[in-house]
PDB file of N, CA and C in Angstrom:
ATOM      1  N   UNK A   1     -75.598  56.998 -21.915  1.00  0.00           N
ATOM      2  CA  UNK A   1     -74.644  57.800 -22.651  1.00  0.00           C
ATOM      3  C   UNK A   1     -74.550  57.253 -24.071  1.00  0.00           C
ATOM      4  N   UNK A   2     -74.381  57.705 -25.241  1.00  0.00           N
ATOM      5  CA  UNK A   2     -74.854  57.406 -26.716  1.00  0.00           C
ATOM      6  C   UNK A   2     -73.374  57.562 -26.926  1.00  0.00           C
ATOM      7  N   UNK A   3     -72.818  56.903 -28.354  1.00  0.00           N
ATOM      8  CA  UNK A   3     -71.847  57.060 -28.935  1.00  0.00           C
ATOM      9  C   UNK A   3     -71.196  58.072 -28.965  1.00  0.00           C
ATOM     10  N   UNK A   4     -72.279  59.354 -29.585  1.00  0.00           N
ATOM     11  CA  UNK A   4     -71.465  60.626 -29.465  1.00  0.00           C
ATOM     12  C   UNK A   4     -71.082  61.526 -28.511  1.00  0.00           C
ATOM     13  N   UNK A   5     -71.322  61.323 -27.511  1.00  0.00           N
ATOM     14  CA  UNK A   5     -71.304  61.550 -25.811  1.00  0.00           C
ATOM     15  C   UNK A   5     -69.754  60.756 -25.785  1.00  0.00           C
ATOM     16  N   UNK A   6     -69.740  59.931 -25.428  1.00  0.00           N
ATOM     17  CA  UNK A   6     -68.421  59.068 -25.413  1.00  0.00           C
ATOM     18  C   UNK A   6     -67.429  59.816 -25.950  1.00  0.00           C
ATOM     19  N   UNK A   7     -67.402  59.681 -27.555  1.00  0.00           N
ATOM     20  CA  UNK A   7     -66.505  60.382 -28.266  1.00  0.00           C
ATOM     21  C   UNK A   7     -66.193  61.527 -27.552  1.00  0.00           C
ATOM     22  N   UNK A   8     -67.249  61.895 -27.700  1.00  0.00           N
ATOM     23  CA  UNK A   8     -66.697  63.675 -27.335  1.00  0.00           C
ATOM     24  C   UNK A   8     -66.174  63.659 -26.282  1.00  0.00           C
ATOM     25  N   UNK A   9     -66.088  63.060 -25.299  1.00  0.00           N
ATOM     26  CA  UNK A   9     -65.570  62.689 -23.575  1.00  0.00           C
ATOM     27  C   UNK A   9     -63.971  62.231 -23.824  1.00  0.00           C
ATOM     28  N   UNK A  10     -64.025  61.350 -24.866  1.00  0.00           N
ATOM     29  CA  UNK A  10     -62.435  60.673 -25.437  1.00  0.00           C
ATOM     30  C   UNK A  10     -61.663  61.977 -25.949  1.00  0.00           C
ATOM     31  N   UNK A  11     -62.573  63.003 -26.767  1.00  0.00           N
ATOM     32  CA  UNK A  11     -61.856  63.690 -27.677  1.00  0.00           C
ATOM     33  C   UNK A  11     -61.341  64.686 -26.693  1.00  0.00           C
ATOM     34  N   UNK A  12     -62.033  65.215 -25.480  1.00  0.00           N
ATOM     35  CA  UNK A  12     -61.494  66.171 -24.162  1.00  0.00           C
ATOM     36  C   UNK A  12     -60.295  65.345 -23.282  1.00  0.00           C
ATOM     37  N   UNK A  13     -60.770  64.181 -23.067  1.00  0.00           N
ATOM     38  CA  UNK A  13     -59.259  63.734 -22.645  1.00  0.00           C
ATOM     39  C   UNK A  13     -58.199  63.596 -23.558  1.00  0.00           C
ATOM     40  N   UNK A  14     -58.719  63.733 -24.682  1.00  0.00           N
ATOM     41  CA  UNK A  14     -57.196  63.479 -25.761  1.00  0.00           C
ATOM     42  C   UNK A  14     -56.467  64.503 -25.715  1.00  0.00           C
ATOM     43  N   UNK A  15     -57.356  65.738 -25.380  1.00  0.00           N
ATOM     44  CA  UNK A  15     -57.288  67.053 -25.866  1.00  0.00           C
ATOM     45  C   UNK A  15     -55.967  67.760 -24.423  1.00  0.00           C
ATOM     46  N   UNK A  16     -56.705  67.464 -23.062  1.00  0.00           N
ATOM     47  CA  UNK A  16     -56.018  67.412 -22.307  1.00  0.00           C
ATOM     48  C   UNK A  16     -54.841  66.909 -21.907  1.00  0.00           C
ATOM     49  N   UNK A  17     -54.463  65.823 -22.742  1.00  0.00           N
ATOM     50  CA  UNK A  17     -53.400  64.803 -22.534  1.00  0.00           C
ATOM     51  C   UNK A  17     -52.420  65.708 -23.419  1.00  0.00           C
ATOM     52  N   UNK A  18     -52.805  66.110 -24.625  1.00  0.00           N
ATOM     53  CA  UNK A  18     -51.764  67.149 -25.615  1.00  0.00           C
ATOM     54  C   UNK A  18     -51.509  67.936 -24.948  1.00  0.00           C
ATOM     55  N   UNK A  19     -52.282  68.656 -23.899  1.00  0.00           N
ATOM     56  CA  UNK A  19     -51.889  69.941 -23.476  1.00  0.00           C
ATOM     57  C   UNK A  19     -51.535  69.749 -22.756  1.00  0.00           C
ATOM     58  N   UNK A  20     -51.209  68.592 -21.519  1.00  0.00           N
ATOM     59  CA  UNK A  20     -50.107  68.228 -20.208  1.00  0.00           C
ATOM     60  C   UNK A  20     -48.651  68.040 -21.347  1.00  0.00           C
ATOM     61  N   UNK A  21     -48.850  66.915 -22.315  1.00  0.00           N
ATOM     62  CA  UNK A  21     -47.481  66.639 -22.259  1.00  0.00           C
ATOM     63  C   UNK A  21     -46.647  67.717 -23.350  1.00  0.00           C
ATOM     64  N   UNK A  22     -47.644  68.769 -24.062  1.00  0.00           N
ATOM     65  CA  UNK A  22     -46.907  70.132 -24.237  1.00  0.00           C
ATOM     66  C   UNK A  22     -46.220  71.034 -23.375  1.00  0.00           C
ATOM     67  N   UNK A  23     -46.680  70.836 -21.642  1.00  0.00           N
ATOM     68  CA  UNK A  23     -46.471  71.383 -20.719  1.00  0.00           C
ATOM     69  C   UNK A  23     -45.251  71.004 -20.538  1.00  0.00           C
ATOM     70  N   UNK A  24     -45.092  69.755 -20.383  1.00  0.00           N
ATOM     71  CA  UNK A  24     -44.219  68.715 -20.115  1.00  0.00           C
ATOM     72  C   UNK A  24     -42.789  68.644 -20.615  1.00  0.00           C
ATOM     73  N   UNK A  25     -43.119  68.956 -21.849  1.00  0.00           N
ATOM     74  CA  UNK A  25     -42.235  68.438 -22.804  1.00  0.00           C
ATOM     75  C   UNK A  25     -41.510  70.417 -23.096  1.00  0.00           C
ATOM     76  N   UNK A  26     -42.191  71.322 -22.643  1.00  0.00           N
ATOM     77  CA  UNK A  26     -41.439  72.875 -22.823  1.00  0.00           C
ATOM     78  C   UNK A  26     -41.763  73.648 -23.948  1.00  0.00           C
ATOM     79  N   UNK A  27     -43.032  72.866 -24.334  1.00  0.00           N
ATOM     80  CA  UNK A  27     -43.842  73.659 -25.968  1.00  0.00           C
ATOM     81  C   UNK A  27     -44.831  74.248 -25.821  1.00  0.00           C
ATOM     82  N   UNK A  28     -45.129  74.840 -26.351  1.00  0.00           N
ATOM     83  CA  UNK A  28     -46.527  75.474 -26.476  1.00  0.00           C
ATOM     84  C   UNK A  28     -47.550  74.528 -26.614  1.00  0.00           C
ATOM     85  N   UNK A  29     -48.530  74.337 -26.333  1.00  0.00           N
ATOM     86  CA  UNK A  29     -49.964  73.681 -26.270  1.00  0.00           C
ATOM     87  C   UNK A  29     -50.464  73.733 -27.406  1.00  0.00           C
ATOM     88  N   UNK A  30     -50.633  72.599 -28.286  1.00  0.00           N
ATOM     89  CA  UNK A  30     -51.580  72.909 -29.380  1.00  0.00           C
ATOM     90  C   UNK A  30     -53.007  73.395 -29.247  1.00  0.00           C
ATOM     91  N   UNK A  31     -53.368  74.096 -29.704  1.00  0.00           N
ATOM     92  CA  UNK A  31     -54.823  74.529 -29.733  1.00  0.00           C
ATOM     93  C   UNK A  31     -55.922  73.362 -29.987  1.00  0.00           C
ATOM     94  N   UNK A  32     -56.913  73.316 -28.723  1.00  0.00           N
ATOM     95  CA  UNK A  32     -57.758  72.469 -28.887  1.00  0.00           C
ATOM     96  C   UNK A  32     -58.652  72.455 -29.779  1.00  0.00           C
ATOM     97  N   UNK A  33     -59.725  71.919 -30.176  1.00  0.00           N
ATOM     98  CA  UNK A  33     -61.284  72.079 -30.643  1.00  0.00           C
ATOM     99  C   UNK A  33     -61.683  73.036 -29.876  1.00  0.00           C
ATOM    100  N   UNK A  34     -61.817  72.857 -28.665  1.00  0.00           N
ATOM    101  CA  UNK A  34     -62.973  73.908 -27.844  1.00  0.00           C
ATOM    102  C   UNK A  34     -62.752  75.140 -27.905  1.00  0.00           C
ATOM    103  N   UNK A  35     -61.079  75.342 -28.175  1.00  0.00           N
ATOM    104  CA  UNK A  35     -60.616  76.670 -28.050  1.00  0.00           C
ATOM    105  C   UNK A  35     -61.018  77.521 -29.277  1.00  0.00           C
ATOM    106  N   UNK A  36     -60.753  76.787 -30.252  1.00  0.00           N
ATOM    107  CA  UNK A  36     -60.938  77.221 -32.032  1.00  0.00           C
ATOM    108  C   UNK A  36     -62.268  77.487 -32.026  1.00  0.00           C
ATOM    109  N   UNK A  37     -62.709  78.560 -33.152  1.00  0.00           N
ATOM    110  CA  UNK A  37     -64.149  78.515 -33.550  1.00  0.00           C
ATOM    111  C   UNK A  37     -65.054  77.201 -33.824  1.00  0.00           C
ATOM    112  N   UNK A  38     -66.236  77.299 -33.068  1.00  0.00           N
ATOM    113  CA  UNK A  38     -66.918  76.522 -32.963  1.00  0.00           C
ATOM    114  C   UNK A  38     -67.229  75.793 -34.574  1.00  0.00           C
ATOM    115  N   UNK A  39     -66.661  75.050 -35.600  1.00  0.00           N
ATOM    116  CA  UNK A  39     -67.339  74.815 -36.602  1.00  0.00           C
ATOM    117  C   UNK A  39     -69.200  74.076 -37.572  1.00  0.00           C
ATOM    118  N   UNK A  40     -69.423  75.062 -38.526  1.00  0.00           N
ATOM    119  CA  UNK A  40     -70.869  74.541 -38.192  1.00  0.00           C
ATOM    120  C   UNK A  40     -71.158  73.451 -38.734  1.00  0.00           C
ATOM    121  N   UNK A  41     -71.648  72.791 -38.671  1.00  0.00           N
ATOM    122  CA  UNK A  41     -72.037  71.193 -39.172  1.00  0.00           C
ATOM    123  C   UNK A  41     -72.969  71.570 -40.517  1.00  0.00           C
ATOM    124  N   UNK A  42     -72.721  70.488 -41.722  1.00  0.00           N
ATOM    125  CA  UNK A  42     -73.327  70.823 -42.788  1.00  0.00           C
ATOM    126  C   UNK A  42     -74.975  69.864 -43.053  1.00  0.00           C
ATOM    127  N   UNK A  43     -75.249  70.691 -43.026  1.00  0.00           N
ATOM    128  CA  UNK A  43     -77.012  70.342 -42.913  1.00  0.00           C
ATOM    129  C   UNK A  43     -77.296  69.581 -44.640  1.00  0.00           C
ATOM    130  N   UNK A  44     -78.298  68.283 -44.257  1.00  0.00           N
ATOM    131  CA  UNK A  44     -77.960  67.529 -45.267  1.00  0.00           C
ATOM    132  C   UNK A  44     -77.082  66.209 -45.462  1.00  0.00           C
ATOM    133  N   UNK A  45     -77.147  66.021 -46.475  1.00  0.00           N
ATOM    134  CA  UNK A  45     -76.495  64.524 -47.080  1.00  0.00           C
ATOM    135  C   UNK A  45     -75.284  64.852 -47.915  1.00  0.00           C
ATOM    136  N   UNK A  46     -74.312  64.042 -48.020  1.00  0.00           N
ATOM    137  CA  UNK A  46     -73.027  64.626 -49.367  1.00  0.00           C
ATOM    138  C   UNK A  46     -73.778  64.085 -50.154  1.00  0.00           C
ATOM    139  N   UNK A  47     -73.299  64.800 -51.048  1.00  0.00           N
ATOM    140  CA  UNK A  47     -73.386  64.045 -52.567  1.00  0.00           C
ATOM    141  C   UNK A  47     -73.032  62.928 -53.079  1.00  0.00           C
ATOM    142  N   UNK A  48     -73.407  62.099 -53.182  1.00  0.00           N
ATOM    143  CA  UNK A  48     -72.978  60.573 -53.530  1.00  0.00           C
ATOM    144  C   UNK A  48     -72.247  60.614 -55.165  1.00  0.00           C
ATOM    145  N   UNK A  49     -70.787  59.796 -54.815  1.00  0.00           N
ATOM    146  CA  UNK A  49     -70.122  60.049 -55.774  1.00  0.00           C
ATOM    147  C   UNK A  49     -70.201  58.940 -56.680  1.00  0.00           C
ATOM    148  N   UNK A  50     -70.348  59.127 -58.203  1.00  0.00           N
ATOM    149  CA  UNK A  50     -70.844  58.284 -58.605  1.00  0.00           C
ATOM    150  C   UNK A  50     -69.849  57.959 -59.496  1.00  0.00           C
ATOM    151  N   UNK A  51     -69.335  56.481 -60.146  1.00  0.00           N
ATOM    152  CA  UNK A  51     -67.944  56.147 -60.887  1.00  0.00           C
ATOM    153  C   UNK A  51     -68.879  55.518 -62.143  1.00  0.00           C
ATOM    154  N   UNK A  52     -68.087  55.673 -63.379  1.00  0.00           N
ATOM    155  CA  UNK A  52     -68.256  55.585 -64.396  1.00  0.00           C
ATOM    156  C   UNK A  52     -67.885  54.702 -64.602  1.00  0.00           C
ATOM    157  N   UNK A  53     -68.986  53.964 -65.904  1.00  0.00           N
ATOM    158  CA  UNK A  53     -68.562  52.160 -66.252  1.00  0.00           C
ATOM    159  C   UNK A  53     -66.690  52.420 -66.881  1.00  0.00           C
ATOM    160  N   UNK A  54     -66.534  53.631 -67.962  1.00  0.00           N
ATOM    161  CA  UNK A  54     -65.570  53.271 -67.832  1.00  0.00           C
ATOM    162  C   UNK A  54     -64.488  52.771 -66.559  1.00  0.00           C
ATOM    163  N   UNK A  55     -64.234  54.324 -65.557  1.00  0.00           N
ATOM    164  CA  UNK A  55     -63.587  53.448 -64.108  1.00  0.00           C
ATOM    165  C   UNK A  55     -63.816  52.337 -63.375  1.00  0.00           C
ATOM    166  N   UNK A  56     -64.783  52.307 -63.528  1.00  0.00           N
ATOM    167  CA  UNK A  56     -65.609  50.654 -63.005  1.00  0.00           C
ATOM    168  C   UNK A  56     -64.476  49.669 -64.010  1.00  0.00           C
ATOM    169  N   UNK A  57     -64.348  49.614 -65.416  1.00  0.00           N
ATOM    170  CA  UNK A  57     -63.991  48.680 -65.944  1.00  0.00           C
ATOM    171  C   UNK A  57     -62.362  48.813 -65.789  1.00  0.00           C
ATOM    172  N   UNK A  58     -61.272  50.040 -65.761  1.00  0.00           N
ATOM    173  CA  UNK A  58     -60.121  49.948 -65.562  1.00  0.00           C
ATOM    174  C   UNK A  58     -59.544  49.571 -63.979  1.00  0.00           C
ATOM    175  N   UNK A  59     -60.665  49.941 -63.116  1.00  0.00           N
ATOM    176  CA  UNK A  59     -60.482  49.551 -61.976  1.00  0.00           C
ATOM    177  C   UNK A  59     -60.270  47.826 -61.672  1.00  0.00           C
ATOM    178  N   UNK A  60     -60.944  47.328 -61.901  1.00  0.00           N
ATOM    179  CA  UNK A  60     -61.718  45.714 -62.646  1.00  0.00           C
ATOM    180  C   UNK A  60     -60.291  45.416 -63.031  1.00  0.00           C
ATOM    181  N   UNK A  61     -60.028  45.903 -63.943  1.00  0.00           N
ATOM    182  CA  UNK A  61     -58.558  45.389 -64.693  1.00  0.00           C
ATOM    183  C   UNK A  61     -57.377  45.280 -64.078  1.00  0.00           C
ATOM    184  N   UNK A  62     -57.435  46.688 -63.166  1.00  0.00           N
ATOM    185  CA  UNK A  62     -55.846  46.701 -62.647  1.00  0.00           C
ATOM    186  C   UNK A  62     -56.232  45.559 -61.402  1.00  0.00           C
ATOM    187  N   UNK A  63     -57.190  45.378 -60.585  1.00  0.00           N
ATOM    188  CA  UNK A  63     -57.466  44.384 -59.970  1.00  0.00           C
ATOM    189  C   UNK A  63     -57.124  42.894 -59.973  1.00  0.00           C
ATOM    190  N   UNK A  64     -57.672  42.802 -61.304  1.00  0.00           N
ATOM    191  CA  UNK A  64     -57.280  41.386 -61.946  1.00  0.00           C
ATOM    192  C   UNK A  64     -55.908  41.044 -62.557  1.00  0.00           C
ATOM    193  N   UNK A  65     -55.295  42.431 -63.129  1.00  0.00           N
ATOM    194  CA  UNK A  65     -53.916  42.113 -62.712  1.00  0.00           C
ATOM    195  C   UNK A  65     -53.053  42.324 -61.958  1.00  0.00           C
ATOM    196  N   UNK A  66     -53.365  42.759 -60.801  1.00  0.00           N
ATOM    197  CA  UNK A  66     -52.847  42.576 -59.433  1.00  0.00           C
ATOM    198  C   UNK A  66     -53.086  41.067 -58.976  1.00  0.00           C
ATOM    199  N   UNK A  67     -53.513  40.759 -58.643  1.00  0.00           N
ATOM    200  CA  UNK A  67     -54.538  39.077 -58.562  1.00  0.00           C
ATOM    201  C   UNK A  67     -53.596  38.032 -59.260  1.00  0.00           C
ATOM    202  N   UNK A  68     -53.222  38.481 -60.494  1.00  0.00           N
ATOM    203  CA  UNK A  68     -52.661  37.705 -61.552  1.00  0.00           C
ATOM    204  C   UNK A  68     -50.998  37.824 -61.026  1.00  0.00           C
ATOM    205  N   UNK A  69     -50.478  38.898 -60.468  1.00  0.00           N
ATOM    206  CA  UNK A  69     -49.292  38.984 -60.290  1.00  0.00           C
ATOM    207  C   UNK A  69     -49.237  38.293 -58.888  1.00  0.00           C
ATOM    208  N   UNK A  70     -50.053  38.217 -58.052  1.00  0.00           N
ATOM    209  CA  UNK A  70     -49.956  38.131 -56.443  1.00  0.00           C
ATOM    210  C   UNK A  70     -49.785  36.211 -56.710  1.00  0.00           C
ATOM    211  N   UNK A  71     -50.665  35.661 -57.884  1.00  0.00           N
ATOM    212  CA  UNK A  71     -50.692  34.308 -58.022  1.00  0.00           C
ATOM    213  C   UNK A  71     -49.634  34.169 -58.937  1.00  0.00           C
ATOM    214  N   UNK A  72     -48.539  34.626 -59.664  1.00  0.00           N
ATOM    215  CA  UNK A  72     -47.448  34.262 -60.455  1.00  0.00           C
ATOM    216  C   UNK A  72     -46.554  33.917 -59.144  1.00  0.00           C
ATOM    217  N   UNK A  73     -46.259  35.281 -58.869  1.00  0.00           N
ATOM    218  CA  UNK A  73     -45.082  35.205 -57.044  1.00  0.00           C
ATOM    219  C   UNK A  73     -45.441  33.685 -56.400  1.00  0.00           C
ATOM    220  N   UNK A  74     -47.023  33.505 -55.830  1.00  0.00           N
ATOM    221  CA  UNK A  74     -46.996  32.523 -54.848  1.00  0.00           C
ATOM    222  C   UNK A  74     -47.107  31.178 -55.441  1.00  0.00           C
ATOM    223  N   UNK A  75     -46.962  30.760 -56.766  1.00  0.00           N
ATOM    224  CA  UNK A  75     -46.885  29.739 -57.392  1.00  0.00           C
ATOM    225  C   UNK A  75     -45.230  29.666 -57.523  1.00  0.00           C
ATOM    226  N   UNK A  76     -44.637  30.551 -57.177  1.00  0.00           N
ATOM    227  CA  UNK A  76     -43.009  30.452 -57.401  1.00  0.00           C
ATOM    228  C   UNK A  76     -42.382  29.198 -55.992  1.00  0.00           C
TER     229      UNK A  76
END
């Protein structure tokens, strides 16, 4: 049995467990996955998002002064 076998086995008992204790509890059943349209899987790779030296460098900064504040506090 492969990872995604599993999952999907976890995601039907999860699925079932919502819909007992909706029973349970005097609510309506949330709608499962299986029930909803089947959605189609996107064929391909995402797009790799790519950050700019500027963000690279303000990122960097607020970092280092986070860092700088976390070591003012624990030197107190």
């Amino acid at each position: 049995m492969g990872v995604s076998n599993i999952l999907a086995e976890i995601d039907r008992e999860i699925a079932q467990l919502q819909h007992a204790r909706a029973l349970l509890s005097g609510g309506a059943a949330p709608k499962t996955k299986d029930a909803a349209e089947p959605v189609a899987k996107t064929k391909g790779k995402k797009k790799k998002r790519n950050l700019s030296p500027e963000g690279r460098r303000r990122i960097a900064e607020a970092v280092k002064k986070r860092w700088a504040e976390q070591r003012k506090v624990a030197g107190k």
